[in-house]
Protein backbone atom coordinates (compact mmCIF):
# COMPACT_ATOMS: atom_id res chain seq x y z
CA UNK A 1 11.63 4.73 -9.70
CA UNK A 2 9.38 8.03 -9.42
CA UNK A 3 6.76 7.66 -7.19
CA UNK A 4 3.16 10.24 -6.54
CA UNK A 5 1.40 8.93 -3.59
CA UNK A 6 -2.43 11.07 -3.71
CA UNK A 7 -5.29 11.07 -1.96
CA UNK A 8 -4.26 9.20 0.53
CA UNK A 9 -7.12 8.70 3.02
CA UNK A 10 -8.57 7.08 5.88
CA UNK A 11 -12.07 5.44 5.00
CA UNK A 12 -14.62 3.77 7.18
CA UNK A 13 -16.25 0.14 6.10
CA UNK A 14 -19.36 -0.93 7.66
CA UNK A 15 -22.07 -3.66 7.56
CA UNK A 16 -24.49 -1.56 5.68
CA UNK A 17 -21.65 -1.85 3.09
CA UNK A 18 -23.99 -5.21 0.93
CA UNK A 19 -21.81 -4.31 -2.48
CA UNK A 20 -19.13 -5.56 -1.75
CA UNK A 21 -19.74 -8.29 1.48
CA UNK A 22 -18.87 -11.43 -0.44
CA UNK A 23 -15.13 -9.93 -1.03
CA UNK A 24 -14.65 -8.70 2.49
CA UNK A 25 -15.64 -12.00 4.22
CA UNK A 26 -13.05 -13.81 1.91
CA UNK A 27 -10.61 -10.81 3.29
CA UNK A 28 -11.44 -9.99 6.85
CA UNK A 29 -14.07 -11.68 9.50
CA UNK A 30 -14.51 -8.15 10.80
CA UNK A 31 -17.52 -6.27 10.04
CA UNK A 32 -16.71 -2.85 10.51
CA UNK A 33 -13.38 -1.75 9.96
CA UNK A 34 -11.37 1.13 9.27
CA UNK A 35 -8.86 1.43 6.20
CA UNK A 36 -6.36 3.57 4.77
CA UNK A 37 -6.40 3.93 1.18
CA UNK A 38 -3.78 5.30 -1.28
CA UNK A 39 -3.74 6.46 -4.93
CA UNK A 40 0.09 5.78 -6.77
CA UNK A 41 2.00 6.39 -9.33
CA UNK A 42 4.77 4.98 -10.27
CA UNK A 43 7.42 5.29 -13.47
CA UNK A 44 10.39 2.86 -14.30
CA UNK A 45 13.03 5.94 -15.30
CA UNK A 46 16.19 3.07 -15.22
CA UNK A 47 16.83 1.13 -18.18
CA UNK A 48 16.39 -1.94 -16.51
CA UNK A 49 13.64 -4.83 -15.70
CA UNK A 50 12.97 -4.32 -12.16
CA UNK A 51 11.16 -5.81 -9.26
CA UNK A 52 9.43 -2.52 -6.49
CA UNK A 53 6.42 -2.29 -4.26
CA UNK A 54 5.41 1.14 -3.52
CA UNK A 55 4.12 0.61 0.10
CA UNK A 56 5.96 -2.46 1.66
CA UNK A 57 4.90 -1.14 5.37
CA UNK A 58 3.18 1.61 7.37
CA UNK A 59 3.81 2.46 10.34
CA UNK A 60 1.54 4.70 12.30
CA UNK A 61 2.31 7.53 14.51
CA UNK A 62 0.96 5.32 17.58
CA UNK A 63 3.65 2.91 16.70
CA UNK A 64 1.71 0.37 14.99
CA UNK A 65 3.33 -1.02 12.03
CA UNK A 66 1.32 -2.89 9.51
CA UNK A 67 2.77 -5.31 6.63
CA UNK A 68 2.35 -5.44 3.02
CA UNK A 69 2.55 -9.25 2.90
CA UNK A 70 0.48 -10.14 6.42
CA UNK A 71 -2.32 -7.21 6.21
CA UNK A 72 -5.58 -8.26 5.50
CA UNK A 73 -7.65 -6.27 2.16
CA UNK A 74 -4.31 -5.04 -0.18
CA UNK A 75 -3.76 -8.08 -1.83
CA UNK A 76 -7.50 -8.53 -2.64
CA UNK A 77 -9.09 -5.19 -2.67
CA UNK A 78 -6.18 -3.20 -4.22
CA UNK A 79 -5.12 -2.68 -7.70
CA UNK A 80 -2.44 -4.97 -7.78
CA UNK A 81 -0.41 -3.16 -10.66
CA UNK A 82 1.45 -0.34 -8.73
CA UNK A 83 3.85 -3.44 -6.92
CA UNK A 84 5.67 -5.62 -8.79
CA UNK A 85 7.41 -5.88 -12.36
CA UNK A 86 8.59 -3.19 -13.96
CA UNK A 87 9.66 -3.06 -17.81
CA UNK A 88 12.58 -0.29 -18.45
CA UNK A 89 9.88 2.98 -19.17
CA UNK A 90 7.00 1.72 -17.70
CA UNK A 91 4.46 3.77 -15.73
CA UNK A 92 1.59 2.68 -13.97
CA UNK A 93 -1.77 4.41 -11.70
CA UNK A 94 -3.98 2.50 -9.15
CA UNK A 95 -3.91 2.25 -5.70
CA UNK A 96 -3.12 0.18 -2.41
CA UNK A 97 -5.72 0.17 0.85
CA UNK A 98 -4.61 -1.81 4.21
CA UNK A 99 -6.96 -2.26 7.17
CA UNK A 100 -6.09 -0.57 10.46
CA UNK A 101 -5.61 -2.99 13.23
CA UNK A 102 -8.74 -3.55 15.35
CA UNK A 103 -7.44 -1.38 18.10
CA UNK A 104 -6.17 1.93 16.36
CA UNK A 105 -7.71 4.98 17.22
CA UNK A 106 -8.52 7.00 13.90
CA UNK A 107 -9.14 9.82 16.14
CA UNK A 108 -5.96 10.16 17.18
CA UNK A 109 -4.02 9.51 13.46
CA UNK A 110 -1.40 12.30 13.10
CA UNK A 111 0.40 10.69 10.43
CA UNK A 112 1.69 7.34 8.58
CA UNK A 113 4.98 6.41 7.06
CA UNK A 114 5.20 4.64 3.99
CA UNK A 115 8.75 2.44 3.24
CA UNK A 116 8.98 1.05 0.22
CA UNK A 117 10.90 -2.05 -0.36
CA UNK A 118 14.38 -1.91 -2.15
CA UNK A 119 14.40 -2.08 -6.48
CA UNK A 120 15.45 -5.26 -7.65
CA UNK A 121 16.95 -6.04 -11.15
CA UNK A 122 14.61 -8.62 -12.75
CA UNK A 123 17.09 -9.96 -14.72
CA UNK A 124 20.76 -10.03 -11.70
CA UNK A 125 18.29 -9.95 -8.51
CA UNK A 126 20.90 -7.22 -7.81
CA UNK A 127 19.53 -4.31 -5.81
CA UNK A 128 19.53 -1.03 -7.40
CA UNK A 129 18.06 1.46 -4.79
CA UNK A 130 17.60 0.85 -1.12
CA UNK A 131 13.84 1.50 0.54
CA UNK A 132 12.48 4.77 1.25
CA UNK A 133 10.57 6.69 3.91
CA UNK A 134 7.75 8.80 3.18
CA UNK A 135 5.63 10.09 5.76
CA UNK A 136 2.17 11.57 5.36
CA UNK A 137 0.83 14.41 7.92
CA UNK A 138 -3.09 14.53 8.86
């Protein structure tokens, strides 16, 4: 798998946010939040059907680790299509956000890690390539 993470910032959510308040309240009951928000790319180069998620974790240089599967906002804000199945050749753009926890200090952000979770085969459930570590500097 080749993966681009870009623009990979840390955004601020509010109340005065009113676009888009119905689709927080079904994510989050918190009002103000702070969010970390990440463009990807991502090409099958095997020549196999396979199974990857970009950004399985984070873990933040305070030690705070936050999961793909348990974080509140990627599933429902994010574009879905950078995780998942991959045809043999296929490339696809969008991005992932996840909401800091309540008591992380954006102030004091130095960087985040990104792990990826390992490449399945669609078609064995055999795993092709183990996770990997990026980390992103502020």
């Amino acid at each position: 798998m080749d993966v681009t993470y870009e623009d990979v910032k840390v955004l601020h959510r509010n109340n005065d946010d009113r676009v888009h308040e119905a689709e927080f309240a079904w994510i989050t009951d918190r009002t103000e939040f702070d969010y970390v928000q990440i463009n990807i790319n991502v090409e099958n180069l095997s020549e196999e059907h396979v199974n990857f998620n970009p950004i399985a974790q984070i873990v933040t240089n305070s030690g705070q680790q936050i999961d793909y599967f348990d974080a509140e906002f990627v599933q429902y804000y994010s574009n879905a299509e950078v995780a998942g199945e991959f045809r043999e050749g296929v490339k696809k753009d969008g991005f992932m956000a996840f909401i800091l926890p309540e008591n992380f200090d954006v102030d004091e952000l130095e960087w985040l890690r990104f792990y990826t979770n390992d490449v399945f085969s669609e078609d064995t459930f055999e795993t092709l390539a183990g996770e990997e570590e990026i980390e992103i500097n502020f």
